[in-house]
PDB file of N, CA and C in Angstrom:
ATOM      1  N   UNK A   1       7.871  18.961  -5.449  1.00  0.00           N
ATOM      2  CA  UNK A   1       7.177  18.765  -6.706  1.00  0.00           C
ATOM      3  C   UNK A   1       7.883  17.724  -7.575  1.00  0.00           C
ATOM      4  N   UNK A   2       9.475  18.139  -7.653  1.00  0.00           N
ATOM      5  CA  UNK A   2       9.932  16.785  -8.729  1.00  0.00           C
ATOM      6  C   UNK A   2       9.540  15.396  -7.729  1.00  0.00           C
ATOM      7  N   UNK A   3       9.921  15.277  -6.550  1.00  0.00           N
ATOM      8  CA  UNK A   3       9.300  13.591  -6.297  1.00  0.00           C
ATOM      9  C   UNK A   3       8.090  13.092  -6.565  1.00  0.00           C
ATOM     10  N   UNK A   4       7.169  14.011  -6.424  1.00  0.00           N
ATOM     11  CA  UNK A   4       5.948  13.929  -6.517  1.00  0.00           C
ATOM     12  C   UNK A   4       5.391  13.915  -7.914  1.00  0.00           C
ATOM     13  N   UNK A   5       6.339  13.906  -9.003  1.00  0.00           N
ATOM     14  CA  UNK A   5       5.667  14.361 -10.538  1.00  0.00           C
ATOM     15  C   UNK A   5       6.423  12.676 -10.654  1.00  0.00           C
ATOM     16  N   UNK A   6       7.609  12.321  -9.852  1.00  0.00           N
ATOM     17  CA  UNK A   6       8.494  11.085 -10.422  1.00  0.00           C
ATOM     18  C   UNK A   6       7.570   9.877  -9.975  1.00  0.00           C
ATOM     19  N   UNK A   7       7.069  10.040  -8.648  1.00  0.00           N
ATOM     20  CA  UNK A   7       6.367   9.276  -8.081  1.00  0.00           C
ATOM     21  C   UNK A   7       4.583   8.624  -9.442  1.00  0.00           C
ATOM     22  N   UNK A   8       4.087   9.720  -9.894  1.00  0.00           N
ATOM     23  CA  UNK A   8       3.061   9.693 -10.074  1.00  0.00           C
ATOM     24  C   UNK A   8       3.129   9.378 -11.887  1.00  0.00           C
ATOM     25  N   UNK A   9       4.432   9.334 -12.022  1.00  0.00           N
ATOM     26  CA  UNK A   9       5.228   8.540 -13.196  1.00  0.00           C
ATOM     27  C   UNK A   9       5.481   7.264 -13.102  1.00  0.00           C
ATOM     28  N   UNK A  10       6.533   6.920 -12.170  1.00  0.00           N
ATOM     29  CA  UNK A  10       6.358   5.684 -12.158  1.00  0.00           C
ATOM     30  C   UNK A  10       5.880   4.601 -11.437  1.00  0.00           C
ATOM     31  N   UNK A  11       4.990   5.455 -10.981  1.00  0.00           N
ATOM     32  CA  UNK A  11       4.544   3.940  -9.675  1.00  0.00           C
ATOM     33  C   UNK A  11       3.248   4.200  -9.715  1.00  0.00           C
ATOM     34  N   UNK A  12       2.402   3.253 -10.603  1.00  0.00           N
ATOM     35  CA  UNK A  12       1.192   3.292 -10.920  1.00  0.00           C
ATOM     36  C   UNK A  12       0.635   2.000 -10.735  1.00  0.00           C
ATOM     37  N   UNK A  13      -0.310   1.837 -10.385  1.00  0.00           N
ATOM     38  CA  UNK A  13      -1.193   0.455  -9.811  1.00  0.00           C
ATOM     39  C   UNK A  13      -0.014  -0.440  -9.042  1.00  0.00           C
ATOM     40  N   UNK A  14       0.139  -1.415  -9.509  1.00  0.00           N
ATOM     41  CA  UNK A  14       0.667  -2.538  -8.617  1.00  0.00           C
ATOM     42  C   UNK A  14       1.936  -2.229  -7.774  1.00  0.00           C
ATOM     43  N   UNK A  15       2.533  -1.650  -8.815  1.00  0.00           N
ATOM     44  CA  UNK A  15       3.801  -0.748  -8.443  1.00  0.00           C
ATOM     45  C   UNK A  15       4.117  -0.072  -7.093  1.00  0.00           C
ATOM     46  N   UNK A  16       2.592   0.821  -7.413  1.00  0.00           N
ATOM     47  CA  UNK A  16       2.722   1.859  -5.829  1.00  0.00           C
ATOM     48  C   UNK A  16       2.458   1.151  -4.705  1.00  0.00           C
ATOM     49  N   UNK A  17       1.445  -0.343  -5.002  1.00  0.00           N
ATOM     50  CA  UNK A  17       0.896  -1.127  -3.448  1.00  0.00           C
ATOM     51  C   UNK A  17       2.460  -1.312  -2.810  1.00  0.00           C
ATOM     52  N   UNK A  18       3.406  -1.756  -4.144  1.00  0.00           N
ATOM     53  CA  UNK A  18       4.891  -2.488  -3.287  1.00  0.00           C
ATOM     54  C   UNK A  18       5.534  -0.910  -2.556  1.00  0.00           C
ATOM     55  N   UNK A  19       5.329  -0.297  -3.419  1.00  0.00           N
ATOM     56  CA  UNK A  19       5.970   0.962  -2.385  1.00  0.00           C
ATOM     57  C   UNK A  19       5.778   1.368  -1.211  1.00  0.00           C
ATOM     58  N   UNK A  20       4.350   1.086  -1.174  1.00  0.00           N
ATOM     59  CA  UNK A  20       3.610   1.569  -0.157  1.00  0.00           C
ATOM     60  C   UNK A  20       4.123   0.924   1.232  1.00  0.00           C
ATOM     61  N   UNK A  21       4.298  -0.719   0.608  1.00  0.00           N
ATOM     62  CA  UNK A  21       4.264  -1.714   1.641  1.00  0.00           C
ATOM     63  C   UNK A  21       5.856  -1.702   1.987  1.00  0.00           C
ATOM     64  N   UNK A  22       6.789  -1.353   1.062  1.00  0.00           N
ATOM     65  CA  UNK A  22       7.805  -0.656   1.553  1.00  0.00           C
ATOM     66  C   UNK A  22       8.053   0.153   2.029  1.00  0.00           C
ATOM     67  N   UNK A  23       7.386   1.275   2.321  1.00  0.00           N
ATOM     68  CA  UNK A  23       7.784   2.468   3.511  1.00  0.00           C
ATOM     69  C   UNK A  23       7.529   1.728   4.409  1.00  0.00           C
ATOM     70  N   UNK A  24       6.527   1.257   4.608  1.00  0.00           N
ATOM     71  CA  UNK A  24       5.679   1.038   6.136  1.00  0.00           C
ATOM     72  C   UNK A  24       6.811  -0.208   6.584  1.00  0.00           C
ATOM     73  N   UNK A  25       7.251  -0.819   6.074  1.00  0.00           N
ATOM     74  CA  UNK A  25       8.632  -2.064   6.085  1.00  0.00           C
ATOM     75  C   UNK A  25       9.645  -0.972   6.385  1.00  0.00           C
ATOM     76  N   UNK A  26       9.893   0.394   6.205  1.00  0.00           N
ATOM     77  CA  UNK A  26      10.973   1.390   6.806  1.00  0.00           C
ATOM     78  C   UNK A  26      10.730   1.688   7.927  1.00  0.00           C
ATOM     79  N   UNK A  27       9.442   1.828   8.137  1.00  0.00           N
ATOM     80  CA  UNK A  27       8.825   2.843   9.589  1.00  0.00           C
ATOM     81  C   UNK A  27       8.765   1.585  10.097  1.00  0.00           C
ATOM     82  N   UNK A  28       9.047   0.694   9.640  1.00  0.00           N
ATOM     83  CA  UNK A  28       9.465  -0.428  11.584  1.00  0.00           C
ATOM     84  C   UNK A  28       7.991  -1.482  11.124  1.00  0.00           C
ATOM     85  N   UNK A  29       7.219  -1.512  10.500  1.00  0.00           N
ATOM     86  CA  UNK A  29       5.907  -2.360  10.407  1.00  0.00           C
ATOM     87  C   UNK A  29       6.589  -3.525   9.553  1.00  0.00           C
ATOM     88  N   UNK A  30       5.820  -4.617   9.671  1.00  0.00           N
ATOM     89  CA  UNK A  30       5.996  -5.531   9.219  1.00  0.00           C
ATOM     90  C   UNK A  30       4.595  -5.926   8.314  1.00  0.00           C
ATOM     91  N   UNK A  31       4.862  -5.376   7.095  1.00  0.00           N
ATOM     92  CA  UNK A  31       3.731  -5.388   5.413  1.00  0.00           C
ATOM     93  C   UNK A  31       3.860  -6.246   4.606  1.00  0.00           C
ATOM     94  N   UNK A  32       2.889  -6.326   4.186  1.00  0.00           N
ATOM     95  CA  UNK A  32       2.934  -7.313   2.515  1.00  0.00           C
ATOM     96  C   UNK A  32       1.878  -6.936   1.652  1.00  0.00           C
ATOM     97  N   UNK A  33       1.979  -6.711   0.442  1.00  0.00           N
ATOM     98  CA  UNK A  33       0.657  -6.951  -0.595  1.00  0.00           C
ATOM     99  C   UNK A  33      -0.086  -8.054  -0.478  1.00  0.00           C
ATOM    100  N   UNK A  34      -1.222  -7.403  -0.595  1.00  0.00           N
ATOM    101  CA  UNK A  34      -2.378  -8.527  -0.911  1.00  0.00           C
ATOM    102  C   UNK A  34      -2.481  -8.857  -1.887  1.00  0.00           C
ATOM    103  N   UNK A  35      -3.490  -9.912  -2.449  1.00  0.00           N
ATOM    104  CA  UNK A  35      -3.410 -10.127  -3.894  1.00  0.00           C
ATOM    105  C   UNK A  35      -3.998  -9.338  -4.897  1.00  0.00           C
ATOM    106  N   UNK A  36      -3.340  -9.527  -6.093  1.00  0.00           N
ATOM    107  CA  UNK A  36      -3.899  -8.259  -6.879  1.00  0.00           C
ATOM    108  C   UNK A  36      -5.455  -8.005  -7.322  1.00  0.00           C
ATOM    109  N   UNK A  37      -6.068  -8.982  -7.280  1.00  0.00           N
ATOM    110  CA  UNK A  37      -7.527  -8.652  -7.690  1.00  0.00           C
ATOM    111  C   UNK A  37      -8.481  -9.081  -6.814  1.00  0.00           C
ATOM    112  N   UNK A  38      -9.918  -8.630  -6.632  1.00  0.00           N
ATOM    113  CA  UNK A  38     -10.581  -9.227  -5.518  1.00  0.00           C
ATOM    114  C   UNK A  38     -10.047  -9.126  -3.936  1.00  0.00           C
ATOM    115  N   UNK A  39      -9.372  -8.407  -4.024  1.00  0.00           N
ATOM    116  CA  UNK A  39      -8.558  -8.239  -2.975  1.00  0.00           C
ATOM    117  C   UNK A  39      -9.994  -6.940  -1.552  1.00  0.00           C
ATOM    118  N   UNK A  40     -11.077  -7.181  -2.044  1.00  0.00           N
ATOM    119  CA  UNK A  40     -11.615  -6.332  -1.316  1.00  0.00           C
ATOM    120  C   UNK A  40     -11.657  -4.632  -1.148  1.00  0.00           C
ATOM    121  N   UNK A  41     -11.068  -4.166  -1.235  1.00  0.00           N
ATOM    122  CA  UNK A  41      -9.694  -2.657  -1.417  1.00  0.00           C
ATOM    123  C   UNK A  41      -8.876  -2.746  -0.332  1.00  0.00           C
ATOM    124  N   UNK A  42      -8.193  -4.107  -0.144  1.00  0.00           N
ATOM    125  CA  UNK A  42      -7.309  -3.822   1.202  1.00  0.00           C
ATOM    126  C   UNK A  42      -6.235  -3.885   0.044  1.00  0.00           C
ATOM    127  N   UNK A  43      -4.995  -3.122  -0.211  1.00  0.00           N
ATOM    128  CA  UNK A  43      -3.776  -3.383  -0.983  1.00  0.00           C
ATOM    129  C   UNK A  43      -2.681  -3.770  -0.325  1.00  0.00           C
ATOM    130  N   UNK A  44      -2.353  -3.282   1.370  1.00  0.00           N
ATOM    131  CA  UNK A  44      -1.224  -3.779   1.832  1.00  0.00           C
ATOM    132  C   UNK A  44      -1.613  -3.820   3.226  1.00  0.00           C
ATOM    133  N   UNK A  45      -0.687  -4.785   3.708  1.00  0.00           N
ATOM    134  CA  UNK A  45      -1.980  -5.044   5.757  1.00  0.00           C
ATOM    135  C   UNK A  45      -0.183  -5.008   6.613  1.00  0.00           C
ATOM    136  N   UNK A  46      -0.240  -4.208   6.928  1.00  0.00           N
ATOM    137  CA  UNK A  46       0.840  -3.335   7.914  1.00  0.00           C
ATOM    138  C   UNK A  46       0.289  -4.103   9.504  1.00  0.00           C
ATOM    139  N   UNK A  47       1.549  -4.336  10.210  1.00  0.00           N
ATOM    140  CA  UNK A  47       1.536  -4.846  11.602  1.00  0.00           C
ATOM    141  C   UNK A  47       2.405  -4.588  12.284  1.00  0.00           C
ATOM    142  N   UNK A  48       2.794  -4.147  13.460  1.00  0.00           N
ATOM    143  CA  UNK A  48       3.826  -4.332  14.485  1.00  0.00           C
ATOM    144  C   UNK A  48       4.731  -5.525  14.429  1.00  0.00           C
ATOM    145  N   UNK A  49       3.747  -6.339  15.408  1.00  0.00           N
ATOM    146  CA  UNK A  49       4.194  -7.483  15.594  1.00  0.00           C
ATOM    147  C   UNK A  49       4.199  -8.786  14.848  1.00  0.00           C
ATOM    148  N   UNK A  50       4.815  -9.667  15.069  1.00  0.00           N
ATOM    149  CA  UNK A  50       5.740 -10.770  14.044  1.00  0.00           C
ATOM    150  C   UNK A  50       4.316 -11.198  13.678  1.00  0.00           C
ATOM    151  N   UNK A  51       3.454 -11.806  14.326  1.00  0.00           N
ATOM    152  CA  UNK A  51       2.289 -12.835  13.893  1.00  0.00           C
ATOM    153  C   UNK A  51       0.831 -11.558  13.118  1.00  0.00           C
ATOM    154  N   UNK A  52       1.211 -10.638  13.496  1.00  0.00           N
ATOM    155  CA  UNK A  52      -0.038  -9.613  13.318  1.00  0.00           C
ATOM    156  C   UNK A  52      -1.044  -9.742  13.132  1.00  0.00           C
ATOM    157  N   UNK A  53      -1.480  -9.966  14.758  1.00  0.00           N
ATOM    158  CA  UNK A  53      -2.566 -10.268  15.816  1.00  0.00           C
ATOM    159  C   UNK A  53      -2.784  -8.723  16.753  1.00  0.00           C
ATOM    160  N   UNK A  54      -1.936  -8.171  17.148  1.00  0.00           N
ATOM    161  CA  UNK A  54      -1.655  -7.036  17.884  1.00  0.00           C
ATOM    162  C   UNK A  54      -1.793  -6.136  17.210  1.00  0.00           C
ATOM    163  N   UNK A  55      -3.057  -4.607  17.644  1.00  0.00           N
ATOM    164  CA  UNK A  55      -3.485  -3.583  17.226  1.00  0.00           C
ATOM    165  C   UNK A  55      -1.575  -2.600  17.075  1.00  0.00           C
ATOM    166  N   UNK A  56      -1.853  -2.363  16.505  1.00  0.00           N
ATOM    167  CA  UNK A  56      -3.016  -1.884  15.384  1.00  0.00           C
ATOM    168  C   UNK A  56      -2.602  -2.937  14.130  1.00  0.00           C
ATOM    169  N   UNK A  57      -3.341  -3.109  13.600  1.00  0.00           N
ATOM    170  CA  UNK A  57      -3.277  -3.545  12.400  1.00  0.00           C
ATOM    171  C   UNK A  57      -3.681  -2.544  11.290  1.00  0.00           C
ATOM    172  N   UNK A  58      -3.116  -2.094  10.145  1.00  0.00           N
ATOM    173  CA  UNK A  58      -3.265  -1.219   8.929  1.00  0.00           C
ATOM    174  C   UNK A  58      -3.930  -1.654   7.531  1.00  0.00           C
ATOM    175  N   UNK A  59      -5.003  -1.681   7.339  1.00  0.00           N
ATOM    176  CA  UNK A  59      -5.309  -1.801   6.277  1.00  0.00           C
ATOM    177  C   UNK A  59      -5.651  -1.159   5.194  1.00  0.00           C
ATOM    178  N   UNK A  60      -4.393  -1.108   4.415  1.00  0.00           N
ATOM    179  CA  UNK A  60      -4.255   0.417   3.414  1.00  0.00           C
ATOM    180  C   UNK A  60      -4.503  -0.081   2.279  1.00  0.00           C
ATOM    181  N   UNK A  61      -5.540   1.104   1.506  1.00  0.00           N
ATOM    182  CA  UNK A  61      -6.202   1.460   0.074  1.00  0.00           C
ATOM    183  C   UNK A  61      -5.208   1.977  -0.653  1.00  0.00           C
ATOM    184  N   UNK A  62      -4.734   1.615  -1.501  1.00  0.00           N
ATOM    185  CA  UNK A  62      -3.630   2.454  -2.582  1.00  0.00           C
ATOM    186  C   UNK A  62      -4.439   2.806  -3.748  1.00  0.00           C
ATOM    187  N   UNK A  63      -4.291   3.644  -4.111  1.00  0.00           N
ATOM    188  CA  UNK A  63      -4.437   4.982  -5.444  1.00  0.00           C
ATOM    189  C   UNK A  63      -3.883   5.750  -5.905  1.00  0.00           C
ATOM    190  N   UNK A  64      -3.507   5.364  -7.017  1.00  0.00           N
ATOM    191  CA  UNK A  64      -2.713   6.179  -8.089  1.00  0.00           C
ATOM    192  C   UNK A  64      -3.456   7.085  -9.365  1.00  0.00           C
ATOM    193  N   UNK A  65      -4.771   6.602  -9.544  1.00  0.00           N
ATOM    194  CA  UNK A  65      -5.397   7.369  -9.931  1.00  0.00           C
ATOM    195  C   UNK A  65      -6.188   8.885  -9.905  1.00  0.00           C
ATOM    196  N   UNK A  66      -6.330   9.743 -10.626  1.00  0.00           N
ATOM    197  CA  UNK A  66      -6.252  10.687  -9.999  1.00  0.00           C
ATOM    198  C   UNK A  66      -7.996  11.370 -10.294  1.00  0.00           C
ATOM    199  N   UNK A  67      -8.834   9.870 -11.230  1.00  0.00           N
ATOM    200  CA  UNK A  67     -10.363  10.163 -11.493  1.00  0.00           C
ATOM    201  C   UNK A  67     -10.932   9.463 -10.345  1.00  0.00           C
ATOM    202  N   UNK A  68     -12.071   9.326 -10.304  1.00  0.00           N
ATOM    203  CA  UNK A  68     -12.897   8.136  -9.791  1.00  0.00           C
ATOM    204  C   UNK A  68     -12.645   7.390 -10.136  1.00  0.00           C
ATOM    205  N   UNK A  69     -12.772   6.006  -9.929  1.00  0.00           N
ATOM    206  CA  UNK A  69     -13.054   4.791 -10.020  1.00  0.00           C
ATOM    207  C   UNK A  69     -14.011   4.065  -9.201  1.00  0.00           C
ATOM    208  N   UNK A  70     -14.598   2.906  -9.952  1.00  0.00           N
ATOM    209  CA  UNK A  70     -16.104   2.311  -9.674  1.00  0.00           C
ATOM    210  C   UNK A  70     -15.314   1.003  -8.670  1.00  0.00           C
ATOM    211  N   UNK A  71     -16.323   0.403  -8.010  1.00  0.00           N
ATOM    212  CA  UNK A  71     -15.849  -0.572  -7.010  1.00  0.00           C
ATOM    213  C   UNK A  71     -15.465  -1.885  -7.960  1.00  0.00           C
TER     214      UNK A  71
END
């Protein structure tokens, strides 16, 4: 519960995409943020391999919000 109350404190919008794209940079993937707006809802694109061409490729939605939100 405390990581999870610290987490949802401080890592809100842009914040959490870099986090995000930092675990997955722990677990061995090679990530980056996308750009911040218009970005489609892809927030961070996770790969194996160096050129990331090779499945799987990850294309992760980040949310920190805890209502809806409109597209």
């Amino acid at each position: 519960d405390y990581i999870a109350r610290k987490l949802r404190l401080h890592f809100k919008g842009f914040a959490a995409e870099a986090l995000i794209a930092d675990l997955f940079c722990a677990m061995g993937y090679k990530a980056h943020v996308t750009r911040r707006y218009r970005d489609d809802g892809v927030d961070v694109i996770a790969h194996r391999d160096e050129l990331g061409i090779e499945p799987p490729i990850l294309k992760i939605q980040v949310k920190t919000n805890e209502a809806n939100i409109g597209a």
